[in-house]
Protein backbone atom coordinates (compact mmCIF):
# COMPACT_ATOMS: atom_id res chain seq x y z
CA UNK A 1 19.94 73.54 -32.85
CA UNK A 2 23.03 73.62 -34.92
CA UNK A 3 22.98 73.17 -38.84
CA UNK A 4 24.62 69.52 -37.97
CA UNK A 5 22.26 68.49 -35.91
CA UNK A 6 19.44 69.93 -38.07
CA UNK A 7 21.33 67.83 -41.10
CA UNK A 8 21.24 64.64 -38.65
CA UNK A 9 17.61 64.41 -37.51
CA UNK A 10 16.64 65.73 -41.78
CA UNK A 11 18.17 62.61 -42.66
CA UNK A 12 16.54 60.52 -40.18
CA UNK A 13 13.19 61.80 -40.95
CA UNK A 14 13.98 61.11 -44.54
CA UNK A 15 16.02 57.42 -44.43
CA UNK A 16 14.45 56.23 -41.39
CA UNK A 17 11.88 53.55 -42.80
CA UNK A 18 15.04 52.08 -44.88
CA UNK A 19 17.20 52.54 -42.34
CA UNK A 20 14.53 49.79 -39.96
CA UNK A 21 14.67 47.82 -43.85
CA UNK A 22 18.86 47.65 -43.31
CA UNK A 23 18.00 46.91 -39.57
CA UNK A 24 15.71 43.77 -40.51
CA UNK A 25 17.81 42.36 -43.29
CA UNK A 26 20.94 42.28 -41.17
CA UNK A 27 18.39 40.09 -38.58
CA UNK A 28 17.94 37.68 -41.24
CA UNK A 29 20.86 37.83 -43.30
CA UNK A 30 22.76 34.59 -43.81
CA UNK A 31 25.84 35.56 -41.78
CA UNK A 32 23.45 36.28 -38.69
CA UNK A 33 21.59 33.49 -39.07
CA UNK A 34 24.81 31.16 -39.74
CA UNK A 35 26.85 33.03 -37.62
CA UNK A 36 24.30 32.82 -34.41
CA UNK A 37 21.62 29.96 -34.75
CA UNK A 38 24.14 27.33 -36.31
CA UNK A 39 25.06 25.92 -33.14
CA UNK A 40 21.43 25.46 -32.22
CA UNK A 41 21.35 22.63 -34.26
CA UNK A 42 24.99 20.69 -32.96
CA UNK A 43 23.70 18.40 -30.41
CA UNK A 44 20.34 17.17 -32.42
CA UNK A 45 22.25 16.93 -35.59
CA UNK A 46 25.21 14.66 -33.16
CA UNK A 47 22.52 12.61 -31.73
CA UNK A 48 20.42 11.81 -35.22
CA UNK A 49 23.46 10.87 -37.21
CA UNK A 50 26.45 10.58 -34.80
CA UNK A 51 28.64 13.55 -36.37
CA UNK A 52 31.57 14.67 -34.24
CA UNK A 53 31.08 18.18 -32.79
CA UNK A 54 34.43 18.77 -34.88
CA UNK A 55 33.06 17.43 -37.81
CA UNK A 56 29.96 19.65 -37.54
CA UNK A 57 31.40 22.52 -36.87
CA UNK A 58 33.78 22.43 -39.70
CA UNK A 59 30.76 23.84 -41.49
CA UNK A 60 30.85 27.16 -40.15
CA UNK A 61 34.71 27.31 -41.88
CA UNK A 62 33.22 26.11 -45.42
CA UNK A 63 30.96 28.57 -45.31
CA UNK A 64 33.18 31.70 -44.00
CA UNK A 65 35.27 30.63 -46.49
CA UNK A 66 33.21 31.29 -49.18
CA UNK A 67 31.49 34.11 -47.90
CA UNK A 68 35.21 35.72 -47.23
CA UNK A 69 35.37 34.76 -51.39
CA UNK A 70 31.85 35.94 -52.82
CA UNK A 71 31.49 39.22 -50.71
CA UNK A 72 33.76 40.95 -53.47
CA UNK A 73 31.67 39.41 -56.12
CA UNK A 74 28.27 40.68 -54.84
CA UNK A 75 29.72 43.85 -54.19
CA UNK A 76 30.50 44.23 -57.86
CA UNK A 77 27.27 42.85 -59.05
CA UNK A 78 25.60 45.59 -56.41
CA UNK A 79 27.57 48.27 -57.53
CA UNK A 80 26.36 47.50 -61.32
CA UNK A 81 23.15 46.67 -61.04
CA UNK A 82 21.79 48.15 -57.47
CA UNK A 83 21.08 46.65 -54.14
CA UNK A 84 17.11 46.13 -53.68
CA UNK A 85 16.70 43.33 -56.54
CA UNK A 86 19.54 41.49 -56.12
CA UNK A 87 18.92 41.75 -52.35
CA UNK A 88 15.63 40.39 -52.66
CA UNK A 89 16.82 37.30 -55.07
CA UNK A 90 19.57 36.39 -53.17
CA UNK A 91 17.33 36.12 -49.99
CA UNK A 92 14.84 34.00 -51.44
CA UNK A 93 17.64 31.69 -52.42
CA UNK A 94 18.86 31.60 -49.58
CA UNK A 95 15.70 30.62 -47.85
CA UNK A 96 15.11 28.03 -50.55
CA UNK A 97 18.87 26.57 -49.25
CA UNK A 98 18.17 26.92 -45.99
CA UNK A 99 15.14 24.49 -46.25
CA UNK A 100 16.65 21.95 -48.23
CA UNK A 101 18.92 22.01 -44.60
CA UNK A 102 15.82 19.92 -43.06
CA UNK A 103 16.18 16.91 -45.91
CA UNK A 104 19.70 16.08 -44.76
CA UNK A 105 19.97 12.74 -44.81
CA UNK A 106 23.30 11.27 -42.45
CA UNK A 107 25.81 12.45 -45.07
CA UNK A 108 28.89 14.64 -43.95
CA UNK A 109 29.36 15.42 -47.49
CA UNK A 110 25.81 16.34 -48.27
CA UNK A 111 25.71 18.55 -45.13
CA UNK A 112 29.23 20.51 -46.53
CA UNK A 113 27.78 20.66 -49.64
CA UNK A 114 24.54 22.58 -48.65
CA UNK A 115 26.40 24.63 -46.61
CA UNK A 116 28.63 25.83 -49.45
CA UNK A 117 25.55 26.37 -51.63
CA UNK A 118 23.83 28.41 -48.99
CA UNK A 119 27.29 30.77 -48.93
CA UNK A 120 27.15 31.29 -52.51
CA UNK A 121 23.78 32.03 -53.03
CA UNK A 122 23.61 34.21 -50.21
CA UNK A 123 26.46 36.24 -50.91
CA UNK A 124 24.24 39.34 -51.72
CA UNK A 125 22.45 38.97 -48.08
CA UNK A 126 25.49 40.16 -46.44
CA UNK A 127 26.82 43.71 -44.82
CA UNK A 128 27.99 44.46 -48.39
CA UNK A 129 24.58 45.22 -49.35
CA UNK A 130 22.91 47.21 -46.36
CA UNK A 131 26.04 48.92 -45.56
CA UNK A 132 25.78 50.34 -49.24
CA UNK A 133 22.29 51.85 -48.63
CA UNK A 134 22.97 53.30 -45.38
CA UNK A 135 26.19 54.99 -47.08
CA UNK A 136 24.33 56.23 -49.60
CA UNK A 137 20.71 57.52 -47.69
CA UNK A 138 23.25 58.82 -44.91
CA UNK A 139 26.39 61.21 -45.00
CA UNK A 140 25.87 63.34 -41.41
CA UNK A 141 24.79 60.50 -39.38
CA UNK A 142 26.66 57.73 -41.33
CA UNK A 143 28.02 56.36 -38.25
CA UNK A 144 25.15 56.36 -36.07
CA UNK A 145 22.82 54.99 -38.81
CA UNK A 146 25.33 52.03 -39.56
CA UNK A 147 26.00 50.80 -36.06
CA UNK A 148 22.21 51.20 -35.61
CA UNK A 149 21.53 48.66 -38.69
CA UNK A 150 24.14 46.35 -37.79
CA UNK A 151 22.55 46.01 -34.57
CA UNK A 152 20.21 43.57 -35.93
CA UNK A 153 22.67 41.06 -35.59
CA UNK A 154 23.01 41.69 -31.82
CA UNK A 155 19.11 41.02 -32.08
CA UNK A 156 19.67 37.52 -33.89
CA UNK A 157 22.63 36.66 -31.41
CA UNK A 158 20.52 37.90 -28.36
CA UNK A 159 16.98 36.33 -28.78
CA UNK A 160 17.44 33.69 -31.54
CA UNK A 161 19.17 31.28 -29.71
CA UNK A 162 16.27 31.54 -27.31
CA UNK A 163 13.51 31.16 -29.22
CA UNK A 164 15.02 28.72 -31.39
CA UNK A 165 15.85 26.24 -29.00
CA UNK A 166 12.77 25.75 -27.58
CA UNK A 167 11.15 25.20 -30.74
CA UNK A 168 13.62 22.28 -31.91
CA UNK A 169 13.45 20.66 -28.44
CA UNK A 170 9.38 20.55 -28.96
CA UNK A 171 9.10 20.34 -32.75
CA UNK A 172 13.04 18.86 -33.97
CA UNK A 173 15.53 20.40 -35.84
CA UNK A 174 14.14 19.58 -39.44
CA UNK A 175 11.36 21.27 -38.27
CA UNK A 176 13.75 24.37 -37.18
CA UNK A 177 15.75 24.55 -40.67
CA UNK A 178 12.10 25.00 -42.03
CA UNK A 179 10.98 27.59 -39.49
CA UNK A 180 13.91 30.04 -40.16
CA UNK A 181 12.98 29.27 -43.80
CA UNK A 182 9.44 30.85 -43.21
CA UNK A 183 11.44 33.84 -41.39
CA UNK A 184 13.70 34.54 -44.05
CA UNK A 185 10.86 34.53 -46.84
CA UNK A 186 8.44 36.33 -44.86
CA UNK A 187 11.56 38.74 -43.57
CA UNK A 188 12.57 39.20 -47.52
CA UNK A 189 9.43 40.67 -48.40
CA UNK A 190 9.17 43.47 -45.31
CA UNK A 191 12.87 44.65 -46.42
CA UNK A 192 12.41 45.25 -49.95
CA UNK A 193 8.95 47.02 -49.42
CA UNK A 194 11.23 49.07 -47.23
CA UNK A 195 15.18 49.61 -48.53
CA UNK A 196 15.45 51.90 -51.42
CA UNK A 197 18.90 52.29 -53.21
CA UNK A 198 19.22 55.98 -52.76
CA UNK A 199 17.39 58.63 -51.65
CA UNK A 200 14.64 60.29 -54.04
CA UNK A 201 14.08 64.33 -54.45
CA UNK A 202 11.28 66.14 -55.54
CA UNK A 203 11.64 67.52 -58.90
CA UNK A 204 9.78 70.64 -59.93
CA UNK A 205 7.27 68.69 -61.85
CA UNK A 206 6.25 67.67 -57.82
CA UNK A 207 7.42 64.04 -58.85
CA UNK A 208 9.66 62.07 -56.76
CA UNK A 209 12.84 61.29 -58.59
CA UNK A 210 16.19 58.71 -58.04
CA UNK A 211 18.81 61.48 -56.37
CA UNK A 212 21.31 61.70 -58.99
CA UNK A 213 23.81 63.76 -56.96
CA UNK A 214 27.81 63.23 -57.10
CA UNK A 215 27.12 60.97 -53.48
CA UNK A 216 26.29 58.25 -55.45
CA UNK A 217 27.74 58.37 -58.48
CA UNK A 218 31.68 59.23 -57.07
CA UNK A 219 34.19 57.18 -56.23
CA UNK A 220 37.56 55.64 -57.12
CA UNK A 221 37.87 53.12 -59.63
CA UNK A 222 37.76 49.92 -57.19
CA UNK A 223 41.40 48.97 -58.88
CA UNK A 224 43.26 51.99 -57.92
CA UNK A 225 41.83 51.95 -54.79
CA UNK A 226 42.53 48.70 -53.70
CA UNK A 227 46.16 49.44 -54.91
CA UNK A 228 46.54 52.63 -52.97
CA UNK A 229 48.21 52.97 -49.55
CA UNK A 230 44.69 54.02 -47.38
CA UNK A 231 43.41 50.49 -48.80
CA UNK A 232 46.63 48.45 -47.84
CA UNK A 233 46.63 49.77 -44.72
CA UNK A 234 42.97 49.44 -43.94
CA UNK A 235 42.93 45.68 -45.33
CA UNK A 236 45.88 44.96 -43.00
CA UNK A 237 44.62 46.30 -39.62
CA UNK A 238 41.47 44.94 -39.84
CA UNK A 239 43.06 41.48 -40.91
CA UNK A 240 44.73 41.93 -37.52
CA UNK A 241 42.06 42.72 -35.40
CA UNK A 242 40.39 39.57 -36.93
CA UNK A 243 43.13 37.40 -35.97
CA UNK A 244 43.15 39.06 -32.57
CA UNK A 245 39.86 38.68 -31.41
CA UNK A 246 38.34 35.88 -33.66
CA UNK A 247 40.09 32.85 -31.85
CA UNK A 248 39.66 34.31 -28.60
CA UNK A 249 36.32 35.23 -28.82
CA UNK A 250 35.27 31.02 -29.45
CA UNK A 251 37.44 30.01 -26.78
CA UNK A 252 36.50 32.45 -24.18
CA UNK A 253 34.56 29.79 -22.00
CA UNK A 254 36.94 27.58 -21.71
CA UNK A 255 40.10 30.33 -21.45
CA UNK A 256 37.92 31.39 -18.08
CA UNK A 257 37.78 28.12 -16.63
CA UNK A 258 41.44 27.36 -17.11
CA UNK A 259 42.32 30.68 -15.28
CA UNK A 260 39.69 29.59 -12.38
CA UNK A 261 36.46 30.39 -13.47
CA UNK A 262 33.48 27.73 -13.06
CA UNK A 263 31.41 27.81 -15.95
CA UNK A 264 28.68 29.52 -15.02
CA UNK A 265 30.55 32.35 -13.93
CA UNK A 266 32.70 31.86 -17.23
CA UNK A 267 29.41 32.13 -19.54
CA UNK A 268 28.33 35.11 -17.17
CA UNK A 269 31.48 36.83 -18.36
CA UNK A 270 31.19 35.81 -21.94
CA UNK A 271 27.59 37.41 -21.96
CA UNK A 272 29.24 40.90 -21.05
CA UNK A 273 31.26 40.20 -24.66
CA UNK A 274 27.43 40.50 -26.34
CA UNK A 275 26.70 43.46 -24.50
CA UNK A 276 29.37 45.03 -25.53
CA UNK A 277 29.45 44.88 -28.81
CA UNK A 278 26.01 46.24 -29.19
CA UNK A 279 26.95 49.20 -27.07
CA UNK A 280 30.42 49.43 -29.30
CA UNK A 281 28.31 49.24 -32.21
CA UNK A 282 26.19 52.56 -31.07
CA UNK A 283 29.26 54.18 -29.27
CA UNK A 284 31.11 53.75 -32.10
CA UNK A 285 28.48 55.32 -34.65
CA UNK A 286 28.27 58.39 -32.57
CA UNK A 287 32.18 58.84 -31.90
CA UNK A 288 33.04 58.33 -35.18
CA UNK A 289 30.54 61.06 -36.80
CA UNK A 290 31.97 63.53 -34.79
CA UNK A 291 36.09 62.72 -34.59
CA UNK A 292 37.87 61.38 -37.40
CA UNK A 293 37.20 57.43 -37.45
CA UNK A 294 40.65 55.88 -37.49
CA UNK A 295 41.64 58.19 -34.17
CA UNK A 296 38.48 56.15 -33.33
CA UNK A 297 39.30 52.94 -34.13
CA UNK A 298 43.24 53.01 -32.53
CA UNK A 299 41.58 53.78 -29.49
CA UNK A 300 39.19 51.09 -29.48
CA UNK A 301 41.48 48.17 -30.72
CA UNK A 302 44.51 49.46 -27.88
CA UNK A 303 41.50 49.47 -25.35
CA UNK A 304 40.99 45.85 -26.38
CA UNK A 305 44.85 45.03 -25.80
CA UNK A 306 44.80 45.95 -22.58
CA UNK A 307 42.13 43.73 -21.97
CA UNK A 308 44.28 40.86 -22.88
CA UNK A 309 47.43 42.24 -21.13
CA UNK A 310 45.30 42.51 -18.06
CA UNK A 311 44.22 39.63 -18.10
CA UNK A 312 47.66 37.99 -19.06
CA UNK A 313 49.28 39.89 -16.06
CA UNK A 314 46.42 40.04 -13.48
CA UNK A 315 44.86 37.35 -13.87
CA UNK A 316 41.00 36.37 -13.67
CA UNK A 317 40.27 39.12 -11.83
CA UNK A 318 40.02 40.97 -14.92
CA UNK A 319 38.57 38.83 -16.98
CA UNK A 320 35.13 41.29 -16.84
CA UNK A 321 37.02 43.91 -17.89
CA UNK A 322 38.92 41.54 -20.50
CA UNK A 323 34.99 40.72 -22.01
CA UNK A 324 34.04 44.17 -22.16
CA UNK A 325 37.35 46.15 -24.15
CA UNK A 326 37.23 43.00 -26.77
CA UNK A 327 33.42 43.13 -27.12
CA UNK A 328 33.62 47.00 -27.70
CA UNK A 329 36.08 46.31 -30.44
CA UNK A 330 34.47 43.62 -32.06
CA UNK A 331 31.35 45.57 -32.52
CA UNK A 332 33.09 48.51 -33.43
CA UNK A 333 34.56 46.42 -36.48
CA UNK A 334 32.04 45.89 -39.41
CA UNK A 335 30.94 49.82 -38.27
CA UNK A 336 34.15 51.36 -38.91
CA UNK A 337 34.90 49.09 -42.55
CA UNK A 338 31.43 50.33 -44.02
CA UNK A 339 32.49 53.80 -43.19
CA UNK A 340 36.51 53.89 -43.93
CA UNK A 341 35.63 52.71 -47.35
CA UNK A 342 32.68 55.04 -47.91
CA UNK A 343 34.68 57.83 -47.23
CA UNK A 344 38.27 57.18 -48.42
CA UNK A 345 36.59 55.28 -51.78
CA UNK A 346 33.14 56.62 -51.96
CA UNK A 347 30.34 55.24 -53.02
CA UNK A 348 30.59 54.35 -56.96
CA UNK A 349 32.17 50.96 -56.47
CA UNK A 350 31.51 50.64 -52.60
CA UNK A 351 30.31 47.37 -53.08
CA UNK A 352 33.34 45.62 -54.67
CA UNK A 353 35.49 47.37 -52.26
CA UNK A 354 33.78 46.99 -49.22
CA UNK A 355 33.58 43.42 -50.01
CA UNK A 356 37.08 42.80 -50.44
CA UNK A 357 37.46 44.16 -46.88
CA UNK A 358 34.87 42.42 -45.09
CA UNK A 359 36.16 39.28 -46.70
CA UNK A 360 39.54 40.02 -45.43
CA UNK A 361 37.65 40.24 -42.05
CA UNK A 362 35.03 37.44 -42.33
CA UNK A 363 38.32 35.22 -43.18
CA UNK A 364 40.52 36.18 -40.17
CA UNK A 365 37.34 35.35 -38.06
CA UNK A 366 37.00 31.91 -39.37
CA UNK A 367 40.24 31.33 -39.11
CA UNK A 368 41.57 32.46 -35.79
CA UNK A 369 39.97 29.87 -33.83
CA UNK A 370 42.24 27.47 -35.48
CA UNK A 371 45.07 28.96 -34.70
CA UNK A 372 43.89 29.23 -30.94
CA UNK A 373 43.77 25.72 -30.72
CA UNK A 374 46.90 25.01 -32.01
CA UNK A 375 48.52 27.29 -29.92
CA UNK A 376 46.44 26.07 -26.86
CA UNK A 377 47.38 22.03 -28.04
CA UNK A 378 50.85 22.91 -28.38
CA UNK A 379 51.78 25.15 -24.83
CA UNK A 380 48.88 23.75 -22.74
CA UNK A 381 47.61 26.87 -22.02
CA UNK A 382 46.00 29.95 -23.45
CA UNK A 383 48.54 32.65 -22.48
CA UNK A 384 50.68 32.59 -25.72
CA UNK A 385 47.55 33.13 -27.72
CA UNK A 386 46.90 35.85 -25.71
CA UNK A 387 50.08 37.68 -25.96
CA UNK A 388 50.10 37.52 -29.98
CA UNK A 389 46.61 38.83 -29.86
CA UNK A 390 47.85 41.51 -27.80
CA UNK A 391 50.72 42.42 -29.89
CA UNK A 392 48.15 41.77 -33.07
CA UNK A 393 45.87 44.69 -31.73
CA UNK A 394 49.01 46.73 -31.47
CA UNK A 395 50.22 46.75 -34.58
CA UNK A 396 47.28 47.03 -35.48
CA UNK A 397 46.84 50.64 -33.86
CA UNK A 398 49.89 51.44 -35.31
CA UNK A 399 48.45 51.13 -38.92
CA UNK A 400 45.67 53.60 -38.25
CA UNK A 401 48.33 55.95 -37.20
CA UNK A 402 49.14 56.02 -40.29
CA UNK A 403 46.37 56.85 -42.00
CA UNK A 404 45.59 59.87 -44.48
CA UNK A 405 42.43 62.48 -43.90
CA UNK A 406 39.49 61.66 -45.70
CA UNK A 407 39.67 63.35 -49.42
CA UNK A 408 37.72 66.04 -49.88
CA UNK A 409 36.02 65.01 -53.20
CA UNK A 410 36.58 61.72 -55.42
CA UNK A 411 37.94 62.95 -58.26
CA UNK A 412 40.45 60.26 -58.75
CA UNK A 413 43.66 62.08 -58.91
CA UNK A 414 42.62 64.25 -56.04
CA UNK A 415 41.88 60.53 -53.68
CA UNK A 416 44.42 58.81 -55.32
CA UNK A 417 47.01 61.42 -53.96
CA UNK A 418 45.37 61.70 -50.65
CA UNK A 419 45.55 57.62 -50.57
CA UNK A 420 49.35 57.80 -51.17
């Protein structure tokens, strides 16, 4: 066994009970549950009050938009005052919120309103948060450890929907607003028994002490960093790859269909985009441990434009192939932020910085699909959208080209040189 592996399964043994903690908040968190179970809820939610299927889902912006605002915020609070508390108070707000969901009323406004609230308060249930512990309990395995944590989404996107909907058909949706209330309460208190900030060390008294090493206390300061040139050019590809994929990721079910595809066979292909990303979320954790993660990430985002110019230029003959390169990069994503900013930034003010980023992200998500549209409303047909998400991922590429190695310590005139 080599020293590396040695160092791999040592921190395993040691993180791997908050390591399942990171794994079960990200199943509850309120991006997950937002993100995934939201549209559970559309067609009771029409048929009670009459809402459009627009005007619901103009929700999911709201709140994208504010998580895209707060992530910074709770990274910042995070980095000041640690993860587990504010973890655990932010969850049971959020569960409190997400109850008050099954006293809506018939009111739009009301509806917006709690959905906004829900965003705020459960800014510090995001990424921000478990991607800081796993950083910080993890340095050989990093990669591995985070694509294994955010896997829990994959979980929430794979059975929730399931489960879910057969409880609202038999019980109603106020009834389901108050079930994932229960979950996220009951959920709250299994993480923070479990998620620890960092790791702890044996002292020579034989007591178990907070691990004070420089791993947790380096790092840039968050306004240099954002300011340097590794930042810029981090924010800017992922902003692409959000654009890229985002829109075309909603629309995929109906982009299959207008190239020829029925819609089962369209929502067969769309499933393969799931699969995916759970595999890209492992595959990328492992590749990215052992090869330097930006050479990682321009071959997974040009591996997703050829999807698209396949598809463009072949037609729907490829559209399995199309499903599986943008699936790869989209769970490659949130993976390779938590670790670019770990180690071009380290981990003193991960949180604000990290945040930033995934806000730049979260945003592009929310608002590709608009863009989509228009573009679909205006040429009658997906194919333009597709090219400029093609060209998107490209440039995209490009930018990780030109990226700097990793410094080798975060002294801050040593990273700020590196970073220019």
């Amino acid at each position: 066994m080599t020293n590396n592996q040695a160092g791999t399964l040592a921190e395993f043994r040691q993180g791997g009970w908050v390591l399942l903690g990171c794994f079960l908040g990200i199943v509850i968190c309120a991006p997950s549950i937002g993100g995934y179970l939201s549209g559970v809820f559309l067609q009771p939610l029409e048929g009670e009050f009459g809402w459009s299927r627009t005007a619901i889902s103009l929700q999911s912006l709201f709140s994208i938009s504010v998580f895209a605002f707060t992530a910074p915020l709770a990274g910042r609070i995070i980095d000041k005052f640690g993860v587990r508390w504010i973890a655990f108070l932010s969850f049971i707000l959020f569960g409190i919120a997400q109850y008050s969901l099954s006293f809506l009323n018939g009111s739009l406004v009301q509806y917006y309103v709690l959905s906004i609230i829900i965003a705020v308060v459960a800014a510090g249930t995001t990424p921000v948060v478990f991607t800081k512990i796993i950083n910080a309990w993890f340095d050989k395995a990093r990669g591995l450890a985070l694509g294994i944590s955010l896997l829990g989404a994959g979980l929430t996107a794979t059975i929730g929907p399931i489960l879910l909907t057969g409880y609202v058909d038999e019980n109603g949706w106020r009834a389901g607003y108050q079930l994932l209330a229960y979950a996220v309460v009951l959920g709250t208190v299994i993480v923070v028994l479990l998620i620890r900030d960092f790791p702890v060390t044996v002292g020579g008294d034989g007591q178990q002490e907070k691990d004070s090493g420089s791993n947790q206390k380096s790092g840039m300061n968050w306004r240099k960093a954002i300011a340097s040139r590794s930042f810029i050019l981090i924010g800017a590809a992922f902003i692409m790859i959000s654009l890229s994929v985002g829109g075309l990721l909603l629309h995929f079910i109906p982009m299959m269909t207008e190239y020829g595809m029925t819609r089962p066979e369209a929502a067969q292909a769309a499933s393969l985009v799931g699969l995916a990303v759970l595999i890209g979320r492992i595959g990328t954790g492992i590749l990215i441990d052992r090869y330097f993660a930006p050479r990682v990430a321009l071959i997974m985002v040009l591996c997703a434009a050829v999807g698209y110019l396949a598809l463009l230029l072949g037609g729907v003959q490829f559209a399995f192939i199309t499903a599986l390169a943008v699936g790869f990069t989209v769970g490659a994503e949130i993976d390779l932020i938590g670790y670019l900013a770990a180690r071009y930034f380290g981990l003193k003010n991960y949180g604000v910085i990290y945040g930033i980023l995934y806000g730049i992200t979260v945003f592009g998500v929310g608002i590709a699909p608009l863009f989509t549209g228009l573009a679909f409303d205006i040429f009658g047909s997906y194919n333009p959208a597709i090219l400029i998400s093609a060209v998107g991922l490209v440039i995209a590429a490009l930018l990780f080209t030109r990226m700097p190695p990793f410094p080798s310590n975060f002294d801050e005139t040593e990273a700020v040189t590196n970073a220019n």
